[in-house]
C-alpha atoms as a PDB file:
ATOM      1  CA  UNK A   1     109.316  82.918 124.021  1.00  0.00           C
ATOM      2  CA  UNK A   2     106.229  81.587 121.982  1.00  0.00           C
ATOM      3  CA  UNK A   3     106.402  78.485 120.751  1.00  0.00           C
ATOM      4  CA  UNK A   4     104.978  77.536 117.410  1.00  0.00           C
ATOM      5  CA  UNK A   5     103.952  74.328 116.136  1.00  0.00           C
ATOM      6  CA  UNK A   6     103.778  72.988 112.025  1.00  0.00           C
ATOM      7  CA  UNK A   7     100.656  71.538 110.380  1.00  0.00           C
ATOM      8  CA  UNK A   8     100.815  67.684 111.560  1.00  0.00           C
ATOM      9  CA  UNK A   9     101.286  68.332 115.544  1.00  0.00           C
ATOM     10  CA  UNK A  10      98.002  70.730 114.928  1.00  0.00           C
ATOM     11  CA  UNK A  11      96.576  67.696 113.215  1.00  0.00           C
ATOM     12  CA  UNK A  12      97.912  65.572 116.038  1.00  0.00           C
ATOM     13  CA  UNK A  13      95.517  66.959 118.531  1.00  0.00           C
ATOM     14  CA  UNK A  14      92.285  66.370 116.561  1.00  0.00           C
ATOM     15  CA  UNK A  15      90.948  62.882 117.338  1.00  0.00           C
ATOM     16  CA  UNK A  16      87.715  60.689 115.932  1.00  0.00           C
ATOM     17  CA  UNK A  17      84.885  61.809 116.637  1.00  0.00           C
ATOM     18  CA  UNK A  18      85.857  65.367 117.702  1.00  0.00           C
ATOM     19  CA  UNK A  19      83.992  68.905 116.644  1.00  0.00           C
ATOM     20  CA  UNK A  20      85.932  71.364 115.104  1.00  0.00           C
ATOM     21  CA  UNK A  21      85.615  74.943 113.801  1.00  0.00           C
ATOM     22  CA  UNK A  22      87.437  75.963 110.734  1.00  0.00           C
ATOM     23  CA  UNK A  23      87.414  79.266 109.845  1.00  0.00           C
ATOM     24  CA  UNK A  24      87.435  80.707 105.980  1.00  0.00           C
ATOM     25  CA  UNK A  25      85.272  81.354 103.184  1.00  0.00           C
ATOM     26  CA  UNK A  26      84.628  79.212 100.008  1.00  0.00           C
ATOM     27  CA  UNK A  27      88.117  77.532 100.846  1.00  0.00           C
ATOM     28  CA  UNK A  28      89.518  80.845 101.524  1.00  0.00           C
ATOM     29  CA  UNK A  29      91.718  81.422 104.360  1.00  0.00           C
ATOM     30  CA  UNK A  30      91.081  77.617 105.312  1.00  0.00           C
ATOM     31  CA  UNK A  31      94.302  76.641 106.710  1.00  0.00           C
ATOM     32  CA  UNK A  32      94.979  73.875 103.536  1.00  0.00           C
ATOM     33  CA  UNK A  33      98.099  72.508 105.212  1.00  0.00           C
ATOM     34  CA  UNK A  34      96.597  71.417 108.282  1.00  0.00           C
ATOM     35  CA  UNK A  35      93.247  69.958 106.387  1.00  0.00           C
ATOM     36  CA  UNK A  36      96.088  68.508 104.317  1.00  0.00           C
ATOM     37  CA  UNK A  37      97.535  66.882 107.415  1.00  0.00           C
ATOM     38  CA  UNK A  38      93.684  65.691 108.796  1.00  0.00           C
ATOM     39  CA  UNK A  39      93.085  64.022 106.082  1.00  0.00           C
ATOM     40  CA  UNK A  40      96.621  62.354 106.012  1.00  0.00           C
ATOM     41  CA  UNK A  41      96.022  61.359 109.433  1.00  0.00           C
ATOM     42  CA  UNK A  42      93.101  59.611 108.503  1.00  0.00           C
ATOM     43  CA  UNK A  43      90.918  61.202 111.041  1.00  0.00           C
ATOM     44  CA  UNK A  44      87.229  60.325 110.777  1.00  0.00           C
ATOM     45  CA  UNK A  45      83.749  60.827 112.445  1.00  0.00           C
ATOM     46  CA  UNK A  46      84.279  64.722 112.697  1.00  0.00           C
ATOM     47  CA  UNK A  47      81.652  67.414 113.289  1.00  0.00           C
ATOM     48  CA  UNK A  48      82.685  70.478 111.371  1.00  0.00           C
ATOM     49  CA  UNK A  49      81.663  74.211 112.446  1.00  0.00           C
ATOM     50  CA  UNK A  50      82.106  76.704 109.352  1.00  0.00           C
ATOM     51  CA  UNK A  51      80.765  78.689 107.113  1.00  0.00           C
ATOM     52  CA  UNK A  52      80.118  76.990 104.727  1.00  0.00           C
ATOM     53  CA  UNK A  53      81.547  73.493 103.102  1.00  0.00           C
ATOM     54  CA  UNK A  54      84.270  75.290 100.899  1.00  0.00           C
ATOM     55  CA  UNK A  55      84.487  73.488  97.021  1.00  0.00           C
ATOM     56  CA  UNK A  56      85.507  69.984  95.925  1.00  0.00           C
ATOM     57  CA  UNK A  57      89.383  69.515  96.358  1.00  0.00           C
ATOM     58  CA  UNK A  58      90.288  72.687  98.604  1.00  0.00           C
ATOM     59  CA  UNK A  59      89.150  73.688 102.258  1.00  0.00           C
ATOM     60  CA  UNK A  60      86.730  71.645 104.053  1.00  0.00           C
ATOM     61  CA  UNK A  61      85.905  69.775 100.498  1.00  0.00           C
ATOM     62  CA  UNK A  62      89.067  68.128 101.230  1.00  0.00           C
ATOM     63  CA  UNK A  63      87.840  66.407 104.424  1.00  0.00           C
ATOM     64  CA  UNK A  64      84.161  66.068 102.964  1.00  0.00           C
ATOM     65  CA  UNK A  65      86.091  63.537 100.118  1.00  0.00           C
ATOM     66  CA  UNK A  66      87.614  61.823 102.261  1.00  0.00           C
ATOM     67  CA  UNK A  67      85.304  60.957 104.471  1.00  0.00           C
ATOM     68  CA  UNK A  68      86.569  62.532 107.382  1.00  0.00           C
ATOM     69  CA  UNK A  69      83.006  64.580 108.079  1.00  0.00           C
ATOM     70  CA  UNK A  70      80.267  63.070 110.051  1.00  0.00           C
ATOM     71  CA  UNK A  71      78.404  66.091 110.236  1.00  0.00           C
ATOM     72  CA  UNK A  72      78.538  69.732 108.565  1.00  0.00           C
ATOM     73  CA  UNK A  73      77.381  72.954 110.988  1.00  0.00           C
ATOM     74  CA  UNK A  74      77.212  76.295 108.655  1.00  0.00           C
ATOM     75  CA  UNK A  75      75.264  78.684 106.692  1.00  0.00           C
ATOM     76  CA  UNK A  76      75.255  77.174 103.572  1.00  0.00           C
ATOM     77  CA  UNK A  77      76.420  74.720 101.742  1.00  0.00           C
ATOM     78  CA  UNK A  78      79.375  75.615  99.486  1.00  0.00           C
ATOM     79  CA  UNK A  79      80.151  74.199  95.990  1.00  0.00           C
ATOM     80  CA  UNK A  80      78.430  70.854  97.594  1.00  0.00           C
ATOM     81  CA  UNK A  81      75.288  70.629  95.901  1.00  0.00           C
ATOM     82  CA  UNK A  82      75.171  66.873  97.522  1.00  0.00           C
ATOM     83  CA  UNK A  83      74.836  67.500 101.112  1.00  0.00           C
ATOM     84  CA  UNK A  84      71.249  67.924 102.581  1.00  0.00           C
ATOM     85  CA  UNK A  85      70.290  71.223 103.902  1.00  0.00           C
END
């Protein structure tokens, strides 16, 4: 029998300080109810592996506004014309 979890014990096992890989595109098919849970949480410090940053207010921009993000692996840089290259 598999067992499935919801959005907050997900967010439960990221920590400070912890690198992550999110998948997606532009904020699309980021899993928004988890990043929704992160930065509920409060989680901080976190190096993020994606493609890209997604946009301001959805995705990874989520995390990026709150702080959460210490450091940004991907291609490019999304809808974030603020972060360094």
């Amino acid at each position: 029998m598999a067992k499935q979890i919801d959005a907050k014990q997900a967010a439960d096992f990221v920590k400070d300080g912890m690198t992550v890989m999110i998948g997606g595109f532009m904020s699309n098919g980021t899993p928004e109810i988890i990043m929704d849970a992160l930065v509920e949480k409060g989680v901080k410090d976190l190096t993020i592996i994606a493609n890209d940053s997604g946009t301001p207010g959805t995705g990874i921009g989520k995390l990026i506004a709150a702080g959460a993000v210490k450091k940004l692996i991907s291609r490019g840089r999304g809808a974030f014309a603020r972060l360094r290259s």
